[in-house]
N, C-alpha and C. Protein backbone atom coordinates (compact mmCIF):
# COMPACT_ATOMS: atom_id res chain seq x y z
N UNK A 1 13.29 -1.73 -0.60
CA UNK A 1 12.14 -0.87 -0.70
C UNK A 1 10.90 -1.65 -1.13
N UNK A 2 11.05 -2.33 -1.89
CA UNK A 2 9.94 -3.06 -2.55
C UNK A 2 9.25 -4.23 -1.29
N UNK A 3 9.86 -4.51 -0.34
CA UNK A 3 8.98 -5.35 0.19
C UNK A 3 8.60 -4.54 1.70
N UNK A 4 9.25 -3.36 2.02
CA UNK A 4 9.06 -2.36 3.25
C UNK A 4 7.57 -1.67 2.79
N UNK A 5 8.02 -1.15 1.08
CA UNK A 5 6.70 0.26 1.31
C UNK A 5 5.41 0.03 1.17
N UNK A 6 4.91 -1.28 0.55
CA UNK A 6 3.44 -1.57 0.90
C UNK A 6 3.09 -1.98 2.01
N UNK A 7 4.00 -2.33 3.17
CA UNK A 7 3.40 -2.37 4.60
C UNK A 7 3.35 -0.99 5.18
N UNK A 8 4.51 -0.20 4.42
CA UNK A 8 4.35 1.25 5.22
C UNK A 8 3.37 2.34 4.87
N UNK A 9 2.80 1.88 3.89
CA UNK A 9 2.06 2.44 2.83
C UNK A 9 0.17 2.15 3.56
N UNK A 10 0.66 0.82 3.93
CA UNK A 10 -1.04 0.19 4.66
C UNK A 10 -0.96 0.79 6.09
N UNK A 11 0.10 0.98 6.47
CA UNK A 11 0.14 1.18 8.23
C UNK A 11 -0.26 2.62 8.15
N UNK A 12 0.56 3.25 7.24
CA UNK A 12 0.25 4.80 7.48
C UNK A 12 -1.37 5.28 6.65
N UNK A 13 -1.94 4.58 6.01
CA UNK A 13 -3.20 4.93 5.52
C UNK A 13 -3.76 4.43 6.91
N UNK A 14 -3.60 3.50 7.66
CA UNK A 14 -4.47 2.96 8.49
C UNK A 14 -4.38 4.21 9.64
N UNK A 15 -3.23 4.93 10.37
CA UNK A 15 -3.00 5.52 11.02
C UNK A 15 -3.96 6.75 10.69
N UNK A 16 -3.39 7.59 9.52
CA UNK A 16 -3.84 8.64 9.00
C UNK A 16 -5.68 8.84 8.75
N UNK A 17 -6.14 7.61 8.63
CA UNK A 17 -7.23 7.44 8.59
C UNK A 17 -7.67 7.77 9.72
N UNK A 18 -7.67 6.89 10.80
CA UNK A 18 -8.08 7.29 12.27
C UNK A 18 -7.58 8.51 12.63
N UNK A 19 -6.75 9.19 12.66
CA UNK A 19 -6.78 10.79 12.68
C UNK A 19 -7.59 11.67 12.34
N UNK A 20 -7.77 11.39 10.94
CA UNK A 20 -8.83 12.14 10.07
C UNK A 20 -10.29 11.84 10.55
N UNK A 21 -10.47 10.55 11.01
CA UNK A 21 -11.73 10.37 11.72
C UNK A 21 -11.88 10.94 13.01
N UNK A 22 -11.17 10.89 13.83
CA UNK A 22 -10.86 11.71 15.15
C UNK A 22 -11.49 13.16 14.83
N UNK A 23 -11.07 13.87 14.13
CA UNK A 23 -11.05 15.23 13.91
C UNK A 23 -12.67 15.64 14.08
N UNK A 24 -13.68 15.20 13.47
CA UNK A 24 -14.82 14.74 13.20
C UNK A 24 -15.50 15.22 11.67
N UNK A 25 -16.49 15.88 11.84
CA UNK A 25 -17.70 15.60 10.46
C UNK A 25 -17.53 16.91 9.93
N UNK A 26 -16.98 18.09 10.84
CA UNK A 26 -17.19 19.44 10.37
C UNK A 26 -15.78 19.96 10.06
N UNK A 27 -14.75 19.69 10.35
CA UNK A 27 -13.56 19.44 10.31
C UNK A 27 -13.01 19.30 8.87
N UNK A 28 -13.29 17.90 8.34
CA UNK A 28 -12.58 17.10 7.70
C UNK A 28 -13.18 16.79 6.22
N UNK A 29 -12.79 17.11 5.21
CA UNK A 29 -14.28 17.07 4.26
C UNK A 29 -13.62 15.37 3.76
N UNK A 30 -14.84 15.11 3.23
CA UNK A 30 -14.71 13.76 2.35
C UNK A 30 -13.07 13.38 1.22
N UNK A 31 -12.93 14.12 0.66
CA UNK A 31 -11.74 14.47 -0.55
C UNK A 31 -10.55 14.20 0.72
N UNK A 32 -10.01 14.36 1.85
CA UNK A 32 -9.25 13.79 2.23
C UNK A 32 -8.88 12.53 2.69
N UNK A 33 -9.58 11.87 3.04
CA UNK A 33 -9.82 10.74 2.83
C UNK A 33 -9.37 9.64 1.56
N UNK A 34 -10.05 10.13 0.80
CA UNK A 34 -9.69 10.09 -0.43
C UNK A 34 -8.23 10.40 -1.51
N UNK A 35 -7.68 11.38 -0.66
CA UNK A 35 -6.58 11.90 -1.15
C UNK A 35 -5.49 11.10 0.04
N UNK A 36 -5.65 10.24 1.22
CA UNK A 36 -4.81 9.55 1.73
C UNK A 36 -4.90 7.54 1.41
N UNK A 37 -6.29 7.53 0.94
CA UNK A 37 -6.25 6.06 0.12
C UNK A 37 -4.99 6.45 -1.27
N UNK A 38 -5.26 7.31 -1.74
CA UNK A 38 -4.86 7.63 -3.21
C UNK A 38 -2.87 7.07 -3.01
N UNK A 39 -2.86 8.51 -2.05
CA UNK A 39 -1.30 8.53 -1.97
C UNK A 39 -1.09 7.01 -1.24
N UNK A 40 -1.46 5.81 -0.46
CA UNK A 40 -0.88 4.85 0.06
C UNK A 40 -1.23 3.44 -0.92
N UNK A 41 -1.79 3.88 -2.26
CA UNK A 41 -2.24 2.79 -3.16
C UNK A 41 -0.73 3.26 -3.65
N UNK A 42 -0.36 4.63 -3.92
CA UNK A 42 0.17 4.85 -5.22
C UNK A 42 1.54 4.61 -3.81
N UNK A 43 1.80 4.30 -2.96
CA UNK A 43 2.85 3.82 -2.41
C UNK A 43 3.13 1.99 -2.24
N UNK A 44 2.13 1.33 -2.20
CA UNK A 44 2.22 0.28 -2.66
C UNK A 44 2.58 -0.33 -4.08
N UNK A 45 2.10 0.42 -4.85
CA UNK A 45 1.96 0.31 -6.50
C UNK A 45 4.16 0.23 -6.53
N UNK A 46 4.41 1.47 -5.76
CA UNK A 46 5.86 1.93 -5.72
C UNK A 46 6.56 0.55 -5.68
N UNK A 47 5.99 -0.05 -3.97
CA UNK A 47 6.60 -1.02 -4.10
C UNK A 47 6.75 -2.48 -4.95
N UNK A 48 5.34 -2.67 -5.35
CA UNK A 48 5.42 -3.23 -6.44
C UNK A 48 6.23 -3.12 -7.83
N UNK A 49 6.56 -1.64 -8.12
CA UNK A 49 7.55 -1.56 -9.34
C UNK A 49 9.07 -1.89 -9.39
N UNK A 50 9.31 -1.32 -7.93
CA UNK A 50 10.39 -1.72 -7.25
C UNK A 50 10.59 -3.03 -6.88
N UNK A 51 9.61 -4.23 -6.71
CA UNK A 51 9.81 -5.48 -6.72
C UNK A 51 10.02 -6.08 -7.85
N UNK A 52 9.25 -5.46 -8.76
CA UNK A 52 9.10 -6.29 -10.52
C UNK A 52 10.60 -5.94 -10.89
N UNK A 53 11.66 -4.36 -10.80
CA UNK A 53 12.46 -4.41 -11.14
C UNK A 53 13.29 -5.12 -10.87
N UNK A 54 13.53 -5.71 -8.75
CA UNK A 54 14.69 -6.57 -8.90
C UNK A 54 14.32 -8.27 -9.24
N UNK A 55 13.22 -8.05 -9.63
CA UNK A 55 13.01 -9.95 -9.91
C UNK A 55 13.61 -9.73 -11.69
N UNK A 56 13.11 -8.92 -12.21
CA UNK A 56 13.89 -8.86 -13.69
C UNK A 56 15.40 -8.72 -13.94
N UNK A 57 15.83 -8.15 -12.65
CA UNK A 57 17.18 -7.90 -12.72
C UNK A 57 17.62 -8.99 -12.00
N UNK A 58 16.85 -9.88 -11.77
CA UNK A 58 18.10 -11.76 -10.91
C UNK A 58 18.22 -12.33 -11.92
N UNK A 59 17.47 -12.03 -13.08
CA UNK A 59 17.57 -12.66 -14.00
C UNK A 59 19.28 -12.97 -14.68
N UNK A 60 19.93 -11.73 -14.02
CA UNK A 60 20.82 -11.35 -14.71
C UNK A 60 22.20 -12.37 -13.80
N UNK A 61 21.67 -12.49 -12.33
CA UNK A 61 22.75 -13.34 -11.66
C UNK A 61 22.91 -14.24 -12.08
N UNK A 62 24.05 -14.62 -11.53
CA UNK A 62 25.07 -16.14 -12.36
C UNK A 62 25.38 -17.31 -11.26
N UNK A 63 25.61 -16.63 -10.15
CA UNK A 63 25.79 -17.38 -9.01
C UNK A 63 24.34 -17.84 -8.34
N UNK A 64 24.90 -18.42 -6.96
CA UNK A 64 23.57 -18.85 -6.29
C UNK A 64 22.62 -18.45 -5.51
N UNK A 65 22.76 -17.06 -5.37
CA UNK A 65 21.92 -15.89 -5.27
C UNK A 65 20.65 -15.82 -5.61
N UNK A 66 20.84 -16.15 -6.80
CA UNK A 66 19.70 -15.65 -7.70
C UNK A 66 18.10 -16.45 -7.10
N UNK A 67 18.26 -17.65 -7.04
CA UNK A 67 17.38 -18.37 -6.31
C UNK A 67 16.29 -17.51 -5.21
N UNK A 68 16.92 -17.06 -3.86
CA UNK A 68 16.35 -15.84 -3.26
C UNK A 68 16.14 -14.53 -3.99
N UNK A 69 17.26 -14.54 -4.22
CA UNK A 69 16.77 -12.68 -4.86
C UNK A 69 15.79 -12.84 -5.78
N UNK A 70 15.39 -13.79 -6.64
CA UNK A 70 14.11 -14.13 -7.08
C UNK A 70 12.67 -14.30 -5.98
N UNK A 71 13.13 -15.09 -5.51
CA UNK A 71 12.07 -15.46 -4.04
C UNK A 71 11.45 -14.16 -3.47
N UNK A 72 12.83 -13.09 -2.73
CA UNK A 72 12.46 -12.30 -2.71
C UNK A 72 11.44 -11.12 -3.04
N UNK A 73 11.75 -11.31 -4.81
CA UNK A 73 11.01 -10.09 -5.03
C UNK A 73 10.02 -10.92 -5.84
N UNK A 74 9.17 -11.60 -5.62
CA UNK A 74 8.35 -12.59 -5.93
C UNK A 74 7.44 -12.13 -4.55
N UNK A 75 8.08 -12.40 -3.56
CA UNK A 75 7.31 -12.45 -2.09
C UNK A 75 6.72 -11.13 -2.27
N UNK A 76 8.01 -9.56 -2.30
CA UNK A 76 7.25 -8.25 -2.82
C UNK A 76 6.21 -7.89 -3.61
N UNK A 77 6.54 -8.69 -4.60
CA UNK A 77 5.40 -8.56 -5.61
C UNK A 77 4.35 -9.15 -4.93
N UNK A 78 4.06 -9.81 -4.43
CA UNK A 78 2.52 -10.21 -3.76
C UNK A 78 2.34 -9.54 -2.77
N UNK A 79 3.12 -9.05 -1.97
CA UNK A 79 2.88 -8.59 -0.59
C UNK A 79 2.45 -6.67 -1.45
N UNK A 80 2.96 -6.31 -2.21
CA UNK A 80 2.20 -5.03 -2.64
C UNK A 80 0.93 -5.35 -2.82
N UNK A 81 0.32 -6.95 -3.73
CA UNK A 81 -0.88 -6.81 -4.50
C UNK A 81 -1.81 -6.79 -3.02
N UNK A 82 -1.18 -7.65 -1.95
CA UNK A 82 -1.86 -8.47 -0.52
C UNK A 82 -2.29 -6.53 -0.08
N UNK A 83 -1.05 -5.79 0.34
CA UNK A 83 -1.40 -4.77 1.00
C UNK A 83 -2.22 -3.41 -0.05
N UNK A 84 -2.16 -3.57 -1.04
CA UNK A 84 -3.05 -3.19 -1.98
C UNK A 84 -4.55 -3.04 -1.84
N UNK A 85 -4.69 -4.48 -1.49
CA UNK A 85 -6.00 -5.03 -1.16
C UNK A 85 -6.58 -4.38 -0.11
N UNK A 86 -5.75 -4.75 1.19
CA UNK A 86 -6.17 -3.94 2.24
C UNK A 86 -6.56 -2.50 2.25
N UNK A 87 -5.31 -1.84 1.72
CA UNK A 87 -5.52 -0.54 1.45
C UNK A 87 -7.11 -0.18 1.01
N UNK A 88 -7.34 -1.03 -0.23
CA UNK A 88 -9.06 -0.67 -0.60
C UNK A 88 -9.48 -0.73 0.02
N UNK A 89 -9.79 -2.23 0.78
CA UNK A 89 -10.81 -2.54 1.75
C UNK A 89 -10.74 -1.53 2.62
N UNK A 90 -9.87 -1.16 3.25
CA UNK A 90 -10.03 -0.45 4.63
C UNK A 90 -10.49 1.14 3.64
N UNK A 91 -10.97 1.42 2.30
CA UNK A 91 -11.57 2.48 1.90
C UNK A 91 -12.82 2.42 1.68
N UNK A 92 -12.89 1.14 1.48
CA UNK A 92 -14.89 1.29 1.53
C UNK A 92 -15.42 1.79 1.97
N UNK A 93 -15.38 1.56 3.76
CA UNK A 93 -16.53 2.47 4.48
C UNK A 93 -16.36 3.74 4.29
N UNK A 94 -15.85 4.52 3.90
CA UNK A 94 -15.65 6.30 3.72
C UNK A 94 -16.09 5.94 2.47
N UNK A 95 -16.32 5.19 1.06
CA UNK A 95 -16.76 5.41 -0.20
C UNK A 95 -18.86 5.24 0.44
N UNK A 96 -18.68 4.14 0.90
CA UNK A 96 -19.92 3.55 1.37
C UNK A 96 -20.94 4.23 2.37
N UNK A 97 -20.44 4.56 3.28
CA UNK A 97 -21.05 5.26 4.43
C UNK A 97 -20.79 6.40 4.28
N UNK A 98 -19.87 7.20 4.21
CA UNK A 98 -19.27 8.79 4.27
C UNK A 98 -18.64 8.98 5.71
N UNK A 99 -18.52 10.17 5.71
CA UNK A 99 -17.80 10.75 6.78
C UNK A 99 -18.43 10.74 8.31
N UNK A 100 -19.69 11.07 8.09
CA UNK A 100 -20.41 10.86 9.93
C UNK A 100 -21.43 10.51 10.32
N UNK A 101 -21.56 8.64 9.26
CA UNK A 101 -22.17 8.35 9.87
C UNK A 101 -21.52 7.17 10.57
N UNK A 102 -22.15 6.46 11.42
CA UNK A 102 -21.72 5.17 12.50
C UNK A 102 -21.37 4.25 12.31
């Protein structure tokens, strides 16, 4: 989970976004927008907690595992902060511009 839901988290804000823009200016008020950055931060964030837990828990392997399963959720943990990022960025222009203009 931890290294799936901040890509699924950026894909589906990205999707959902262009929908909501589709719809147009009279349609769609501002607050949704807003309420689909919200929910795909707080799905990245997910995966991020879910990464921090299994890198704390390799701690615990004995064998030679641990090496990746560290790696692993090392890679998660950045790839939430990486798609995190995006997530904002791709919220600016609706904070910046609003809803209809060009």
């Amino acid at each position: 989970m931890g290294l799936l839901a901040p890509a699924v988290a950026w894909l589906a804000h990205l999707e959902v976004s262009y929908i909501l823009a589709t719809l147009g200016c009279a349609t769609v008020a501002i607050a949704a927008f807003h309420l689909v950055t919200v929910l795909a931060l707080a799905g990245a964030a997910a995966g991020g907690v879910a990464a921090r837990r299994c890198w704390r828990a390799s701690r615990a392997e004995g064998d030679g595992r641990v090496a990746r399963s560290r790696f692993m959720a090392l890679f998660a943990g950045l790839a939430s902060v990486a798609f995190g990022l995006a997530i904002l960025a791709q919220a600016v222009p609706t904070l910046v511009l609003g809803r209809c203009q060009p």
